[in-house]
PDB file of N, CA and C in Angstrom:
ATOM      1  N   UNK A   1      16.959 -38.248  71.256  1.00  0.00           N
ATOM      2  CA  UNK A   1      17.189 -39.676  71.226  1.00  0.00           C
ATOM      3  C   UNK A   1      16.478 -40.325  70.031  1.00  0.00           C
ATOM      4  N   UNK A   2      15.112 -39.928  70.133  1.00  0.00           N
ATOM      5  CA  UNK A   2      14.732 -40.400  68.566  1.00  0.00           C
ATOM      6  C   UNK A   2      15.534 -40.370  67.269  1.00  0.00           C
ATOM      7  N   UNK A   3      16.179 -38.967  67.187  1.00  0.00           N
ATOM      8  CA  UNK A   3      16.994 -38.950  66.031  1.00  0.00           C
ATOM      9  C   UNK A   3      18.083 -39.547  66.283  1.00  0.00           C
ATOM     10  N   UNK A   4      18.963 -40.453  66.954  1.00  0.00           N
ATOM     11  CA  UNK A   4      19.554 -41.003  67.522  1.00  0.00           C
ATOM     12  C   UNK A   4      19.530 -42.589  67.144  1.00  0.00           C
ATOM     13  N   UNK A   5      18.100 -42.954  67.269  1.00  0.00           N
ATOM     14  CA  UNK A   5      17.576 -43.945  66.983  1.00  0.00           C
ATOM     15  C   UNK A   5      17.338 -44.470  65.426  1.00  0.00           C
ATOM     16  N   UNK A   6      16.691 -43.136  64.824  1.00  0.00           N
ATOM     17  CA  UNK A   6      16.205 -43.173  63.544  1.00  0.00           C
ATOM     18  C   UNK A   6      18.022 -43.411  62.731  1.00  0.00           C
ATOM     19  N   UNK A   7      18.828 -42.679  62.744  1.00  0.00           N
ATOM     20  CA  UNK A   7      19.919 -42.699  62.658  1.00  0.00           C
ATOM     21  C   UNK A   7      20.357 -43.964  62.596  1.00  0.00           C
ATOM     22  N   UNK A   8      20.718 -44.485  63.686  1.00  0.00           N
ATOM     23  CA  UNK A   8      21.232 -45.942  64.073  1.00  0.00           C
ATOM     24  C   UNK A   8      20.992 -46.400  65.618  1.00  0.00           C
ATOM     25  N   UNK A   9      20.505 -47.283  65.286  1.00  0.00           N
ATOM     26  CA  UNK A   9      19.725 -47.479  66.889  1.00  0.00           C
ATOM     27  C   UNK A   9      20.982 -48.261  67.916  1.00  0.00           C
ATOM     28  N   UNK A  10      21.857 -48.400  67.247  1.00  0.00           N
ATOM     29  CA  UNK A  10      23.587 -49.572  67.777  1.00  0.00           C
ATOM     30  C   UNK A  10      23.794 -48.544  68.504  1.00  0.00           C
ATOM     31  N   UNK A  11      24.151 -47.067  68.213  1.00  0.00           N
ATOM     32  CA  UNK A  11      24.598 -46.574  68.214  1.00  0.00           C
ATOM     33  C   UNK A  11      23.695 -44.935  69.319  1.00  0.00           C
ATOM     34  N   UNK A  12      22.865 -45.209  69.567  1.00  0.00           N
ATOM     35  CA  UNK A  12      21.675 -44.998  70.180  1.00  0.00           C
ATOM     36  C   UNK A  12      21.509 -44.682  72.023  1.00  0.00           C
ATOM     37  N   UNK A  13      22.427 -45.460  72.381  1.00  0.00           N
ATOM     38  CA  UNK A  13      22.758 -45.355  73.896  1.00  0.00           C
ATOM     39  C   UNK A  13      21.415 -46.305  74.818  1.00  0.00           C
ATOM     40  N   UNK A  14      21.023 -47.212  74.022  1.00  0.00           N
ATOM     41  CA  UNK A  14      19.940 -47.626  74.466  1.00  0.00           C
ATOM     42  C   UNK A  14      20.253 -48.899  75.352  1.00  0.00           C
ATOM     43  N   UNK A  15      19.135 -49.454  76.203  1.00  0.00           N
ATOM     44  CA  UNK A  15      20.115 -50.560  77.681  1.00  0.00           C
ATOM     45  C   UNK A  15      20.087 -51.587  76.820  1.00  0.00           C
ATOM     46  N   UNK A  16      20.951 -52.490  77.560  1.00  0.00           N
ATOM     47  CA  UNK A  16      21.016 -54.440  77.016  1.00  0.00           C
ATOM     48  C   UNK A  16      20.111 -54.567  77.039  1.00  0.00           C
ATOM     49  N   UNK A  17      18.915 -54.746  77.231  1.00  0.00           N
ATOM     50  CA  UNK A  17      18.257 -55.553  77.297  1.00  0.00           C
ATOM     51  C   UNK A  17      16.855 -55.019  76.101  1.00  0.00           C
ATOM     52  N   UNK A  18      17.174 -53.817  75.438  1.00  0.00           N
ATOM     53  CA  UNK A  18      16.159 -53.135  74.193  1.00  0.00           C
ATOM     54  C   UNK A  18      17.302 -53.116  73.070  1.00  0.00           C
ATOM     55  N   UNK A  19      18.667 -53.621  73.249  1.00  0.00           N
ATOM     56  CA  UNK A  19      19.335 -53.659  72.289  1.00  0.00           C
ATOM     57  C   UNK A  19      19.402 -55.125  72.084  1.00  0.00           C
ATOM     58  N   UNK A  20      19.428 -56.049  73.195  1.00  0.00           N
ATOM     59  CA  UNK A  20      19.330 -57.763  72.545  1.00  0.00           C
ATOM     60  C   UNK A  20      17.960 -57.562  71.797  1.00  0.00           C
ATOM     61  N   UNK A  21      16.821 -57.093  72.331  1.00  0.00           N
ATOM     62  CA  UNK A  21      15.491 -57.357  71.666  1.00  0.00           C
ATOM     63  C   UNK A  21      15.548 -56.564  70.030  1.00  0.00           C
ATOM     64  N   UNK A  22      16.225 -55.211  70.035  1.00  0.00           N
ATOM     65  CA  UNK A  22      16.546 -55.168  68.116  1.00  0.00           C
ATOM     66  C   UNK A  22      17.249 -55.752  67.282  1.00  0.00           C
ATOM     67  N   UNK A  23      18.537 -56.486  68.012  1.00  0.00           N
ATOM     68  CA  UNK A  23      19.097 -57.192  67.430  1.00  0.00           C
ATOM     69  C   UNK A  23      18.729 -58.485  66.877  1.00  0.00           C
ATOM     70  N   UNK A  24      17.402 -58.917  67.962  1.00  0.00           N
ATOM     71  CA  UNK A  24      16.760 -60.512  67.326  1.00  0.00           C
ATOM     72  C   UNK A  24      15.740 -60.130  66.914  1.00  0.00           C
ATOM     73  N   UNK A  25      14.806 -58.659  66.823  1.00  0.00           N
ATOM     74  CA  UNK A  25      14.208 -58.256  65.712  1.00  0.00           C
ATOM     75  C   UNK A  25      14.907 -57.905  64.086  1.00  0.00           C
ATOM     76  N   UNK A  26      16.377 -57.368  64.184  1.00  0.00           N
ATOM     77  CA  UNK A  26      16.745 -57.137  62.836  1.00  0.00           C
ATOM     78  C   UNK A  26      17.187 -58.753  62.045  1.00  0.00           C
ATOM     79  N   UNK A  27      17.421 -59.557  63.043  1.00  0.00           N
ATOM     80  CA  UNK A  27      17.780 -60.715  62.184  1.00  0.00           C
ATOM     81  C   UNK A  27      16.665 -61.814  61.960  1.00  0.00           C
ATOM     82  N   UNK A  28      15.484 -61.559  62.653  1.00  0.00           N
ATOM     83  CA  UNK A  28      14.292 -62.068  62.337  1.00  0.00           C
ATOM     84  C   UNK A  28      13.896 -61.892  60.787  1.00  0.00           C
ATOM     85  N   UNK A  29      14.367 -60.033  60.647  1.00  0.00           N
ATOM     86  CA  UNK A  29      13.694 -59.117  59.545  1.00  0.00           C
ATOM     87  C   UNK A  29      14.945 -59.707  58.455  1.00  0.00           C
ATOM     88  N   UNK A  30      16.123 -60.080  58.787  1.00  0.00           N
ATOM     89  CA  UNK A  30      17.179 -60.486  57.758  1.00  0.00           C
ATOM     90  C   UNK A  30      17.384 -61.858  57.410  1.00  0.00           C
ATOM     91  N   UNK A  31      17.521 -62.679  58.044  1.00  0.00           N
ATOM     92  CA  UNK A  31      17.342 -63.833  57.989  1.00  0.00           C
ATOM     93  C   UNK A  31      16.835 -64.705  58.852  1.00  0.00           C
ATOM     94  N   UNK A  32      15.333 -64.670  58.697  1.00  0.00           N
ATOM     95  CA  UNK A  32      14.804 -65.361  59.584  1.00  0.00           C
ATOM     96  C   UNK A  32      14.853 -66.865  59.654  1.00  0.00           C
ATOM     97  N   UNK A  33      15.215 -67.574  58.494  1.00  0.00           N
ATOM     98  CA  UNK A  33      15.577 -68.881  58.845  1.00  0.00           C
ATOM     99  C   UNK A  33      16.488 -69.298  59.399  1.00  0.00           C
ATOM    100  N   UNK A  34      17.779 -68.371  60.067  1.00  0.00           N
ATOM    101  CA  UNK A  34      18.642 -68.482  61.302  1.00  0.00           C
ATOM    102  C   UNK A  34      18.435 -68.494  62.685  1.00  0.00           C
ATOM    103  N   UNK A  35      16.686 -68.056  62.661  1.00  0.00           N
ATOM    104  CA  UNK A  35      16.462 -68.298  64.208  1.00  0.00           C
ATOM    105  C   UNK A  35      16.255 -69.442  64.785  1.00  0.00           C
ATOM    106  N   UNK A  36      16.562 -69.168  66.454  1.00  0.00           N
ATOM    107  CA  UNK A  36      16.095 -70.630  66.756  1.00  0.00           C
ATOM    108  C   UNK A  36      16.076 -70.356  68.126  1.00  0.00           C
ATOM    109  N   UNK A  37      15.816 -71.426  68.954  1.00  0.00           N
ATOM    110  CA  UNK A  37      15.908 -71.082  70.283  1.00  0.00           C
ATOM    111  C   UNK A  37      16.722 -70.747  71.219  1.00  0.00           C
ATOM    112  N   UNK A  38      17.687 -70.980  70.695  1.00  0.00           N
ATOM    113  CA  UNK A  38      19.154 -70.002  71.071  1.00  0.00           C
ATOM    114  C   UNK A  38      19.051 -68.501  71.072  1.00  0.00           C
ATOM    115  N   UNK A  39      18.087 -67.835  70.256  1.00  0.00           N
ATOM    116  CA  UNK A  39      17.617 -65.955  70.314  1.00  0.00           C
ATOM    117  C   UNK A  39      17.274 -66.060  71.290  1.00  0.00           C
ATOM    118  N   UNK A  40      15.778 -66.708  71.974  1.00  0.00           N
ATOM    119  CA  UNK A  40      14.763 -66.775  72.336  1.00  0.00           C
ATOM    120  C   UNK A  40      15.556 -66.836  73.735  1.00  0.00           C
ATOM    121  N   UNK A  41      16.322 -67.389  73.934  1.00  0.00           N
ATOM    122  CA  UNK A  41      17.036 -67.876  75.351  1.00  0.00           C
ATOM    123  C   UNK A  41      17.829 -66.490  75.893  1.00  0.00           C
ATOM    124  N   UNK A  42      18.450 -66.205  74.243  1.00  0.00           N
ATOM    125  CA  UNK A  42      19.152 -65.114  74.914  1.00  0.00           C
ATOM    126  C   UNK A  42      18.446 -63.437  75.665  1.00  0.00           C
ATOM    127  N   UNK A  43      16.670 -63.242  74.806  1.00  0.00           N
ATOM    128  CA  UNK A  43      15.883 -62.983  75.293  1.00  0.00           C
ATOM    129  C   UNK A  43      15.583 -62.767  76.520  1.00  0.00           C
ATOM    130  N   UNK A  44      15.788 -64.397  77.083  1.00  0.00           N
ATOM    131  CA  UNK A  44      15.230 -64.317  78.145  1.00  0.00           C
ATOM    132  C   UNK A  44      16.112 -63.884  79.157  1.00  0.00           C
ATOM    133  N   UNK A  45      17.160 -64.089  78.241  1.00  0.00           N
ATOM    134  CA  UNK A  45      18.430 -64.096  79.848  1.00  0.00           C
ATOM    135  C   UNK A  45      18.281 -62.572  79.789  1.00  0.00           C
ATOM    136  N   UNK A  46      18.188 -61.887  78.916  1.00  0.00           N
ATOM    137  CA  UNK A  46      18.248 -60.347  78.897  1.00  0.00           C
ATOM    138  C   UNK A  46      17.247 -59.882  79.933  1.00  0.00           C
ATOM    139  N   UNK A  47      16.211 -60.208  79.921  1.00  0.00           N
ATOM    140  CA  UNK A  47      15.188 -60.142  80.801  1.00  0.00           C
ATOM    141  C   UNK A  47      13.735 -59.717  80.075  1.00  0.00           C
ATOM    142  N   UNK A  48      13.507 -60.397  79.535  1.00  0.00           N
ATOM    143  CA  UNK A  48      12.426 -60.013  78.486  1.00  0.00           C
ATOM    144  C   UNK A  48      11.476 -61.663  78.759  1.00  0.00           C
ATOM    145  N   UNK A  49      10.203 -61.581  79.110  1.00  0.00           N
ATOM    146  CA  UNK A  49       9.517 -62.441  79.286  1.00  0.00           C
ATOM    147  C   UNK A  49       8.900 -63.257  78.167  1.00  0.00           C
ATOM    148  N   UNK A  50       8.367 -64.759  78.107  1.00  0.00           N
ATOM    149  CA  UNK A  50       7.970 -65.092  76.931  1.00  0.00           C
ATOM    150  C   UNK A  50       6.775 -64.224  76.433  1.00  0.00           C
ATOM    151  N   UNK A  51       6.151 -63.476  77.201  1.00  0.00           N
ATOM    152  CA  UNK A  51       4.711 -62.977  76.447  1.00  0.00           C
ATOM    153  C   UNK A  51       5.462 -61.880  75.236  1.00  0.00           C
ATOM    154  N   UNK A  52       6.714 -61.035  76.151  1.00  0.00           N
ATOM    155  CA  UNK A  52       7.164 -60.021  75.575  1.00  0.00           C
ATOM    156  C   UNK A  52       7.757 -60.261  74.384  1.00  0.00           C
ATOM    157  N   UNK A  53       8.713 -61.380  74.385  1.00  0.00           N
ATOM    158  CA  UNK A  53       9.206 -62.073  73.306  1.00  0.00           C
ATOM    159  C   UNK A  53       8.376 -62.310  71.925  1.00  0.00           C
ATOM    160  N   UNK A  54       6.786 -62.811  72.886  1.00  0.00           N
ATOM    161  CA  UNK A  54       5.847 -63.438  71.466  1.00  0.00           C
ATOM    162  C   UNK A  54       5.372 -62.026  70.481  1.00  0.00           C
ATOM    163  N   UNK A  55       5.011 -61.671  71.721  1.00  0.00           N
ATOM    164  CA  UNK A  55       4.190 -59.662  71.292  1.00  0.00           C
ATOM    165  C   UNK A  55       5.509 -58.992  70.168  1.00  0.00           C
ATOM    166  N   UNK A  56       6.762 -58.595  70.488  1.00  0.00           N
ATOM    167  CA  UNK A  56       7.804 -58.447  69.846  1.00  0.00           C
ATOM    168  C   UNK A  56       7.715 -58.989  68.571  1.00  0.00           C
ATOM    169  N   UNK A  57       8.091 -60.500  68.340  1.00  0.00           N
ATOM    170  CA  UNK A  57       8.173 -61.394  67.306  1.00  0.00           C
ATOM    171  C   UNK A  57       7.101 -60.982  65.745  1.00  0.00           C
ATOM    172  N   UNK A  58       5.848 -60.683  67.060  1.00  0.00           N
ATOM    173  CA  UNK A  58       4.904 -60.568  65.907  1.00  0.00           C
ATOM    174  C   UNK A  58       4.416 -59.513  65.477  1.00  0.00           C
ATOM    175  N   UNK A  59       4.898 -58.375  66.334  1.00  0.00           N
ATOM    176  CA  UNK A  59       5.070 -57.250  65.766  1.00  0.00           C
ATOM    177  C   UNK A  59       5.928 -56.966  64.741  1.00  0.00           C
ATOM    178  N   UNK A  60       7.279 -57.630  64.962  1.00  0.00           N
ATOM    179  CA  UNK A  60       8.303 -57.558  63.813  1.00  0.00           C
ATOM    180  C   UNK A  60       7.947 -58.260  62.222  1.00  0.00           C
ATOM    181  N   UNK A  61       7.477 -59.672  62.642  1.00  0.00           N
ATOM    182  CA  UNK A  61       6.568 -60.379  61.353  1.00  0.00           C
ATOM    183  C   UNK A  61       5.686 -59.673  60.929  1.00  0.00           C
ATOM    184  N   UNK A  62       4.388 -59.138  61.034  1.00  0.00           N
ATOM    185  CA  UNK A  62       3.458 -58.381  60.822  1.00  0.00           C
ATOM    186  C   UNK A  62       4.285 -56.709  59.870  1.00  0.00           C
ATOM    187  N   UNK A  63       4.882 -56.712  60.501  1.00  0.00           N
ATOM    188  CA  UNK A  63       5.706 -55.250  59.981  1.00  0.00           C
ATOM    189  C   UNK A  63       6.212 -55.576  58.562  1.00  0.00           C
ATOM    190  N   UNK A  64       6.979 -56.520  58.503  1.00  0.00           N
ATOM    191  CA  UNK A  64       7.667 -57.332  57.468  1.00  0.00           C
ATOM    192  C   UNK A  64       7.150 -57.630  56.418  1.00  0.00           C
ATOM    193  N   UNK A  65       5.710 -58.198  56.959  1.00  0.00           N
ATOM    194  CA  UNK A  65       4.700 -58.920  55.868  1.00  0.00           C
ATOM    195  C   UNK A  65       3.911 -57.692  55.308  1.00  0.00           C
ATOM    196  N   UNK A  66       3.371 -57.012  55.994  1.00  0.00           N
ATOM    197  CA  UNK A  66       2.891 -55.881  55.321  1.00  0.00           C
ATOM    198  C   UNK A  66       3.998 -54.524  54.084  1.00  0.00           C
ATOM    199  N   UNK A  67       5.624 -54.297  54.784  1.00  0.00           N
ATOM    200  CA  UNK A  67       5.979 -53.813  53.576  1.00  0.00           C
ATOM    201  C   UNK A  67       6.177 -54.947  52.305  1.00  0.00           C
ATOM    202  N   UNK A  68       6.128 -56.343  52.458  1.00  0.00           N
ATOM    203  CA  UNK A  68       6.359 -57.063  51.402  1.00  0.00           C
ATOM    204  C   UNK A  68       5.166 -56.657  50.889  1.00  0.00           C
ATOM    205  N   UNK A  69       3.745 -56.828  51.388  1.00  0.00           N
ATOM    206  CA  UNK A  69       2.984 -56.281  50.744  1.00  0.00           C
ATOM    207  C   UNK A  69       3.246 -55.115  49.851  1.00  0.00           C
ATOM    208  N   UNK A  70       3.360 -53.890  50.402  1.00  0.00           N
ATOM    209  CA  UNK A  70       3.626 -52.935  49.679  1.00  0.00           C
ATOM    210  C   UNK A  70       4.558 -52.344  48.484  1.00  0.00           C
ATOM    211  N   UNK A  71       5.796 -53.719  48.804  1.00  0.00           N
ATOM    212  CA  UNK A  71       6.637 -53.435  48.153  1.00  0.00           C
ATOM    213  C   UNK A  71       6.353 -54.429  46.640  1.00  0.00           C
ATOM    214  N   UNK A  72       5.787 -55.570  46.873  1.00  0.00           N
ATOM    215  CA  UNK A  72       5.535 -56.180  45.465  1.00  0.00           C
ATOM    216  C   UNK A  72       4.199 -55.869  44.889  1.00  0.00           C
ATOM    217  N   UNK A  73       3.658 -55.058  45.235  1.00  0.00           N
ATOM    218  CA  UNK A  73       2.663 -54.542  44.654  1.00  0.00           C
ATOM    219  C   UNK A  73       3.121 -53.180  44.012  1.00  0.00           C
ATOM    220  N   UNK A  74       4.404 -52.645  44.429  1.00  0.00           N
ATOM    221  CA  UNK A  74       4.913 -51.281  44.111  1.00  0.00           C
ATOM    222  C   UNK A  74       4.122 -49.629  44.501  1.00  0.00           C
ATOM    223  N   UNK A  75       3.732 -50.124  46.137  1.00  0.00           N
ATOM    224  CA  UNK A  75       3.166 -49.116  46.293  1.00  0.00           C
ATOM    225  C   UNK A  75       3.861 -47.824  46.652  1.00  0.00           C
ATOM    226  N   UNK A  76       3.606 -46.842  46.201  1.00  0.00           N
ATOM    227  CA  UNK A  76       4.836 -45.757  46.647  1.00  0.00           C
ATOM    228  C   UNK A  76       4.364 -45.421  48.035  1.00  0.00           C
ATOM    229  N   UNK A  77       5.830 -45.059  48.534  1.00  0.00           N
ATOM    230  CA  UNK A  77       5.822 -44.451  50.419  1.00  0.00           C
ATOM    231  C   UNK A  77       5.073 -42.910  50.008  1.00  0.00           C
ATOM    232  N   UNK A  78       4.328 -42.517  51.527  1.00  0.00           N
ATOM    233  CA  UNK A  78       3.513 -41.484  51.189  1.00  0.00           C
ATOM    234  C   UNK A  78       4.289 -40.217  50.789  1.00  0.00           C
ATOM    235  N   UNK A  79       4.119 -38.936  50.129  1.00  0.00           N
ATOM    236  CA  UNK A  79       4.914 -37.998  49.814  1.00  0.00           C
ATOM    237  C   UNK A  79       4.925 -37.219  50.716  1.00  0.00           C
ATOM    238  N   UNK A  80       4.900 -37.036  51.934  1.00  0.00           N
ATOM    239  CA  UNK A  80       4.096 -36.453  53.244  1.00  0.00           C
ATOM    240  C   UNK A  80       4.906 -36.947  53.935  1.00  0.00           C
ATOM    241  N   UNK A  81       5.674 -38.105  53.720  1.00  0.00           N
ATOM    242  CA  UNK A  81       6.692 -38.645  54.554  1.00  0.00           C
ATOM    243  C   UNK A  81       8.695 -38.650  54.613  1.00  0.00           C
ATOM    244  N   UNK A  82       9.459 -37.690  55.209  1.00  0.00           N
ATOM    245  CA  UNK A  82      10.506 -37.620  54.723  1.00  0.00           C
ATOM    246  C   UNK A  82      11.175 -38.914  54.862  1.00  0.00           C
ATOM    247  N   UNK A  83      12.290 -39.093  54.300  1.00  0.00           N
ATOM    248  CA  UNK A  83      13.069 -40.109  54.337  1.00  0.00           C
ATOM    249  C   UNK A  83      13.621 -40.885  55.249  1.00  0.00           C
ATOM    250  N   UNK A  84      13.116 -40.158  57.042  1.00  0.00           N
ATOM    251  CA  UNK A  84      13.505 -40.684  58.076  1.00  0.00           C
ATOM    252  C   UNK A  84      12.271 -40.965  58.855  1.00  0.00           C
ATOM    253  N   UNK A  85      11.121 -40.663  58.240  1.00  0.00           N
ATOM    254  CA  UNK A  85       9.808 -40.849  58.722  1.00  0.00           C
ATOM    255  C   UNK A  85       8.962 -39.762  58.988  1.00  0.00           C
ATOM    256  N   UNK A  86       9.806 -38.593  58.893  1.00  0.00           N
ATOM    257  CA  UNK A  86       8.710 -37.413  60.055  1.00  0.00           C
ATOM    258  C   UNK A  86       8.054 -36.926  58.924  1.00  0.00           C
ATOM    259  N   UNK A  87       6.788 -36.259  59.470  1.00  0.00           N
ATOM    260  CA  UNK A  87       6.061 -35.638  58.109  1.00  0.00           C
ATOM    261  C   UNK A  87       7.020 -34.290  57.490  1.00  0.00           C
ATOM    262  N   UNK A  88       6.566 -34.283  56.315  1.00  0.00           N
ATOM    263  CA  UNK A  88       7.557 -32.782  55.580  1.00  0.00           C
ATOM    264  C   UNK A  88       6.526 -31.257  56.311  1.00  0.00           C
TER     265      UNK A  88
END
């Protein structure tokens, strides 16, 4: 399932309610000035609580902000790391 995931997570076999939560993590990560409380609702209806929602959110921001870090500084990804994540 991991490779499944790593692959394409749509595509993944994973429940409604961890597929609404990547879907308003990938568009957080894509265009986050499209969110609004209309995600957040749909969240909830999925069944995902506000704590879970906040914890989520800022895991996804935090993730985001740190490869911007890395990436405008031009740090290279480790060489230890293959192209799907696992070590070589």
């Amino acid at each position: 399932m991991v490779d499944r995931f790593a692959a394409d997570w749509r595509t993944a076999g994973l429940d409604a309610a961890t597929t609404a939560l990547l879907e308003y993590t990938e568009k957080l990560t894509r265009t986050p000035q499209l969110c609004d409380e209309a995600d957040v609702e749909r969240l909830r209806t999925a069944g995902w609580d506000d704590r879970a929602i906040h914890d989520a959110t800022q895991v996804c921001a935090y993730f985001n902000y740190i490869n911007r870090i890395a990436d405008g500084l031009g740090v290279e990804p480790e060489d230890w790391i293959d192209e799907l994540g696992y070590p070589d």
